[in-house]
C-alpha atoms as a PDB file:
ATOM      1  CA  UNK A   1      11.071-185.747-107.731  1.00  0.00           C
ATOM      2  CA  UNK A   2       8.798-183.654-105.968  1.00  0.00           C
ATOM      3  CA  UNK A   3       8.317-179.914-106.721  1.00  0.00           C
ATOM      4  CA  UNK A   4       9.371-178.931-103.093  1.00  0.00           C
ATOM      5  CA  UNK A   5      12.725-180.475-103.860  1.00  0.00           C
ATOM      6  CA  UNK A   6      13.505-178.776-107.358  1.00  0.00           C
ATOM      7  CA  UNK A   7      12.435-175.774-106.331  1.00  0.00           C
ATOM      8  CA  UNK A   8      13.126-175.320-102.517  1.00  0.00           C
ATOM      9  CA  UNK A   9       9.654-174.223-101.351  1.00  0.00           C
ATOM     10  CA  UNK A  10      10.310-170.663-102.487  1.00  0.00           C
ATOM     11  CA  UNK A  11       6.683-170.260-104.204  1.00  0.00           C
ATOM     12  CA  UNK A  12       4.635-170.718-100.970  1.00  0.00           C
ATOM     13  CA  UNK A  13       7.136-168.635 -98.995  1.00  0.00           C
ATOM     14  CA  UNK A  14       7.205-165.448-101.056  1.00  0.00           C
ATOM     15  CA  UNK A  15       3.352-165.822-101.672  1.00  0.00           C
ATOM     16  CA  UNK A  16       2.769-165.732 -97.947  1.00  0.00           C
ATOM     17  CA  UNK A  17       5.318-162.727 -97.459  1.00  0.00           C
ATOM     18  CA  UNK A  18       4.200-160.899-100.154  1.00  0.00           C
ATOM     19  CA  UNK A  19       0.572-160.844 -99.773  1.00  0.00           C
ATOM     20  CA  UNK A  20      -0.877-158.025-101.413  1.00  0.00           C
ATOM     21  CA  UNK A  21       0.701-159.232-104.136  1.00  0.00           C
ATOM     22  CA  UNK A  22      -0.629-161.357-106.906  1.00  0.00           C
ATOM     23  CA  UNK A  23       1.171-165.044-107.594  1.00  0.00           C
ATOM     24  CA  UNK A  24       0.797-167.100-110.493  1.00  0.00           C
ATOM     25  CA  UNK A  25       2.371-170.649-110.937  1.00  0.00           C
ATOM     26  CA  UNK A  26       3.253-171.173-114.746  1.00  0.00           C
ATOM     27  CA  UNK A  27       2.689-174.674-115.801  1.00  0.00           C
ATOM     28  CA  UNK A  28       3.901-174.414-119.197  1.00  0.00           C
ATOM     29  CA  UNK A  29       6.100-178.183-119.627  1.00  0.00           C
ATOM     30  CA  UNK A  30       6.258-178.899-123.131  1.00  0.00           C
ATOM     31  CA  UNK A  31       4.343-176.401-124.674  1.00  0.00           C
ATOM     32  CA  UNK A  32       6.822-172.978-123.957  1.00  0.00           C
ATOM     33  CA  UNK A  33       9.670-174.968-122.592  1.00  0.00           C
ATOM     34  CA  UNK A  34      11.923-172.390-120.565  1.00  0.00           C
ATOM     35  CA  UNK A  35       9.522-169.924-119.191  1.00  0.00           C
ATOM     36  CA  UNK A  36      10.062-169.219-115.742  1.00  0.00           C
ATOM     37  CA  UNK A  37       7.783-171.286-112.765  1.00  0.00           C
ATOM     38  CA  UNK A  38       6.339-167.849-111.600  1.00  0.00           C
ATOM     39  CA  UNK A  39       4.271-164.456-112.668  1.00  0.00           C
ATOM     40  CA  UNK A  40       3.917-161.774-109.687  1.00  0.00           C
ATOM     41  CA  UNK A  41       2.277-158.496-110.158  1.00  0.00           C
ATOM     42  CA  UNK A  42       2.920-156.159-107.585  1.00  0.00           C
ATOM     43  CA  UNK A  43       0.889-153.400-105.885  1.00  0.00           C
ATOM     44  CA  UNK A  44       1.022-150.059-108.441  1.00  0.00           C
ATOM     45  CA  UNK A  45       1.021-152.815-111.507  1.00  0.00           C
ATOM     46  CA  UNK A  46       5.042-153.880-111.548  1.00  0.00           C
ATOM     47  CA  UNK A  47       5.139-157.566-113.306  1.00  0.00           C
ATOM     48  CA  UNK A  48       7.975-160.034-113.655  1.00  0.00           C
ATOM     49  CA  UNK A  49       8.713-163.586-113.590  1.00  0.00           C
ATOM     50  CA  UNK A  50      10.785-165.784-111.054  1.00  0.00           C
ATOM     51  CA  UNK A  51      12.305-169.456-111.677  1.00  0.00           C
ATOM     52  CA  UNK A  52      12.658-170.515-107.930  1.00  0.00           C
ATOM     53  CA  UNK A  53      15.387-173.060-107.880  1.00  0.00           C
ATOM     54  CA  UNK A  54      16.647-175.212-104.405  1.00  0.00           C
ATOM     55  CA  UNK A  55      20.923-176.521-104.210  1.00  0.00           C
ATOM     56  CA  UNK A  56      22.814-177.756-102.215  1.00  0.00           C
ATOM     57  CA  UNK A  57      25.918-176.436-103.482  1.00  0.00           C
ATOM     58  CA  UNK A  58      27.094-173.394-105.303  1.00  0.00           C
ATOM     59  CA  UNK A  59      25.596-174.017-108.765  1.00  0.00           C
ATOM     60  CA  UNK A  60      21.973-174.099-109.882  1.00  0.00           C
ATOM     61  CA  UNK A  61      20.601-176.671-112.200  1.00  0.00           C
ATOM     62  CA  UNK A  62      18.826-175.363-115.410  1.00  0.00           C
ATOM     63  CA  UNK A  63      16.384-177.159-118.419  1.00  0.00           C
ATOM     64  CA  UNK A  64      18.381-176.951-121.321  1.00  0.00           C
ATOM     65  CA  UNK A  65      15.933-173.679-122.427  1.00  0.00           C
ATOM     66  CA  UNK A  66      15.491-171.600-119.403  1.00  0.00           C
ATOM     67  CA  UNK A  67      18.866-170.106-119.820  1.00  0.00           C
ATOM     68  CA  UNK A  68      18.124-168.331-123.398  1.00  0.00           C
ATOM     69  CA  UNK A  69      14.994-167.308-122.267  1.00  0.00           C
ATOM     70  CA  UNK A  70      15.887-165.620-119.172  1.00  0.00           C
ATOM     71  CA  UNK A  71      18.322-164.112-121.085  1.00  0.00           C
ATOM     72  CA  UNK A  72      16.825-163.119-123.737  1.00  0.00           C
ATOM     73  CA  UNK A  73      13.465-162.088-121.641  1.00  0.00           C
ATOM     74  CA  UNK A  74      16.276-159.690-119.689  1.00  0.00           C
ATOM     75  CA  UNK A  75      17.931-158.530-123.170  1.00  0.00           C
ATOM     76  CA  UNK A  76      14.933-157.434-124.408  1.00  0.00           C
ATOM     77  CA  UNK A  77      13.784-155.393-121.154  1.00  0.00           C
ATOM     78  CA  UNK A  78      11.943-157.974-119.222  1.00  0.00           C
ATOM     79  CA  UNK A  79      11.558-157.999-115.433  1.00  0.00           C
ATOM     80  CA  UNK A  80      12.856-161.718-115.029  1.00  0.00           C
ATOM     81  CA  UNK A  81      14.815-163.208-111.488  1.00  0.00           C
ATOM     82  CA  UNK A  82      16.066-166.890-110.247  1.00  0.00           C
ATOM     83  CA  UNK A  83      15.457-167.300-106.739  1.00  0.00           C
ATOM     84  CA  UNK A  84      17.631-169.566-105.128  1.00  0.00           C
ATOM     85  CA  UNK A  85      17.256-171.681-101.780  1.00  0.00           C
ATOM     86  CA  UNK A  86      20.829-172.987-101.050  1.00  0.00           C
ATOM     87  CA  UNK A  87      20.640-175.570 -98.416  1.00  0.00           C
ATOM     88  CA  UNK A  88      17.819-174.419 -96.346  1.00  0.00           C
ATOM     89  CA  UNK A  89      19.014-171.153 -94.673  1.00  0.00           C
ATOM     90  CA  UNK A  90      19.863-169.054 -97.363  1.00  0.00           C
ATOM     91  CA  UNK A  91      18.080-167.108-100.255  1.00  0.00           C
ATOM     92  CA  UNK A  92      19.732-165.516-103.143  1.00  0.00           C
ATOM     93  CA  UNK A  93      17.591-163.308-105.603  1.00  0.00           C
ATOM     94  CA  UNK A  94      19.192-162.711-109.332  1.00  0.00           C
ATOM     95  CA  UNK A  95      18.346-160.622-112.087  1.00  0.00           C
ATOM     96  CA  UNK A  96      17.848-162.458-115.155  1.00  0.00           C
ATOM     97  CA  UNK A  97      20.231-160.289-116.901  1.00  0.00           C
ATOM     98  CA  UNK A  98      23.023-162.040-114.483  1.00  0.00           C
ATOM     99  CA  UNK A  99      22.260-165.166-115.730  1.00  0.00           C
ATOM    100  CA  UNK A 100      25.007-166.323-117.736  1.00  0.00           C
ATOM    101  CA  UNK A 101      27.011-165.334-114.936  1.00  0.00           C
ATOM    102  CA  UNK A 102      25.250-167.771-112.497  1.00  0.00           C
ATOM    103  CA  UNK A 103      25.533-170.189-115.031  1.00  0.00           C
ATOM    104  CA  UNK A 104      29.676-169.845-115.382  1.00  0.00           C
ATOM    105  CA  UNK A 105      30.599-168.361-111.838  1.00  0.00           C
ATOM    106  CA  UNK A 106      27.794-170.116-109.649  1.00  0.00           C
ATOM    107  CA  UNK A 107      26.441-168.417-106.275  1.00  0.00           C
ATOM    108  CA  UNK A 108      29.480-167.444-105.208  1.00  0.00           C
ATOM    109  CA  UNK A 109      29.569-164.084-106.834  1.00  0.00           C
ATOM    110  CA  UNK A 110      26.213-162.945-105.804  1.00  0.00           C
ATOM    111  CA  UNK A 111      25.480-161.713-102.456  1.00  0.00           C
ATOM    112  CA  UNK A 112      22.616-163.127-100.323  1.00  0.00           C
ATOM    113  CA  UNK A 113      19.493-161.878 -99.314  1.00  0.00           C
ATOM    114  CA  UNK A 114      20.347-160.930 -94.910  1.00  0.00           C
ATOM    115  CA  UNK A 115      18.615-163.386 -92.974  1.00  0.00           C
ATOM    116  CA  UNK A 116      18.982-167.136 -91.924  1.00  0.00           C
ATOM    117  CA  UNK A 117      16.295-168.818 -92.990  1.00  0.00           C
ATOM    118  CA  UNK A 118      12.469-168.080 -94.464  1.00  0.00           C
ATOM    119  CA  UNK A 119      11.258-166.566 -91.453  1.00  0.00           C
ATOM    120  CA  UNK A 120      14.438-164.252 -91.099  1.00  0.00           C
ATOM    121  CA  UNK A 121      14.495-163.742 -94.559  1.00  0.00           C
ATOM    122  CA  UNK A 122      15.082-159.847 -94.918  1.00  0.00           C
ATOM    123  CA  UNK A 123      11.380-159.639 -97.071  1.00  0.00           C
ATOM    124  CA  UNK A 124      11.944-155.831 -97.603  1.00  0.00           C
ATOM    125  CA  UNK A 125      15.379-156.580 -99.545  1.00  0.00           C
ATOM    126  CA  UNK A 126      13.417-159.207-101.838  1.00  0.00           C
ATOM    127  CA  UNK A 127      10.143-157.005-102.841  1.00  0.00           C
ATOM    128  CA  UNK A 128      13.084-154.198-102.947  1.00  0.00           C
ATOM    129  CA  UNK A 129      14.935-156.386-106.115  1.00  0.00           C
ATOM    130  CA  UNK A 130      12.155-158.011-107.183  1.00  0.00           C
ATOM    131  CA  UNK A 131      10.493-154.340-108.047  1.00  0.00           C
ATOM    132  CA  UNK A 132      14.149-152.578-109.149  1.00  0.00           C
ATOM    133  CA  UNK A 133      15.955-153.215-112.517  1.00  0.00           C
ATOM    134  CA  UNK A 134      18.529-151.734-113.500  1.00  0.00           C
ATOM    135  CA  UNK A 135      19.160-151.139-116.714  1.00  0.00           C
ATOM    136  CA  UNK A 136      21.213-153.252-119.171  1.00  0.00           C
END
């Protein structure tokens, strides 16, 4: 399977509409099972990790590990999201902290980024969660 189809596209997308920003694919397989596919670091110095996921449905597929370590990455403080790409037109953006609710509830409970599609993407509303956390 390639990596387009586990993961939607999403890195190249937000790399080309967030360019001032710096974008890091994490390769870890085996060695730190779970970590998230992405580092960003954001103008001012504002770091965080994103697992970019792709379904067709309303429910995201995790590796057995991903889901404790978002978690616990979020429990702890961390700036961690899931990005999803359901079907093609639509982009959801998820605190980590929310992930045990994506797990049980699915997409259905969160609200999408506005937009149809990458291009129409609303990019302000993604750097605007991507950068804000509220607190646990």
């Amino acid at each position: 399977m390639s990596i387009l189809a586990l993961d939607g596209g999403l890195y190249p997308i937000f790399k080309s509409h967030t360019p001032d920003w710096l974008w890091s694919r994490l390769e870890t397989g085996a060695v730190c099972p779970g970590i998230p596919d992405s580092l960003f670091v954001a103008p001012g110095g504002t770091m965080g990790l994103v697992e970019f996921k792709q379904t067709s449905g309303w429910r995201c597929k995790f590796q057995p590990l991903q889901i404790p370590f978002i978690h616990r990455v979020s429990r702890l403080g961390g700036r961690v999201f899931i990005a999803v790409r359901r079907k093609k037109d639509e982009l959801f953006v998820i605190e980590g902290s929310k992930i045990l609710e994506l797990e049980e509830f699915g997409l259905k409970k969160f609200s999408p980024i506005e937009g149809i599609g990458a291009r129409n993407w609303n990019w302000d509303e993604v750097e605007s969660r991507l950068l804000s956390k509220d607190p646990i």
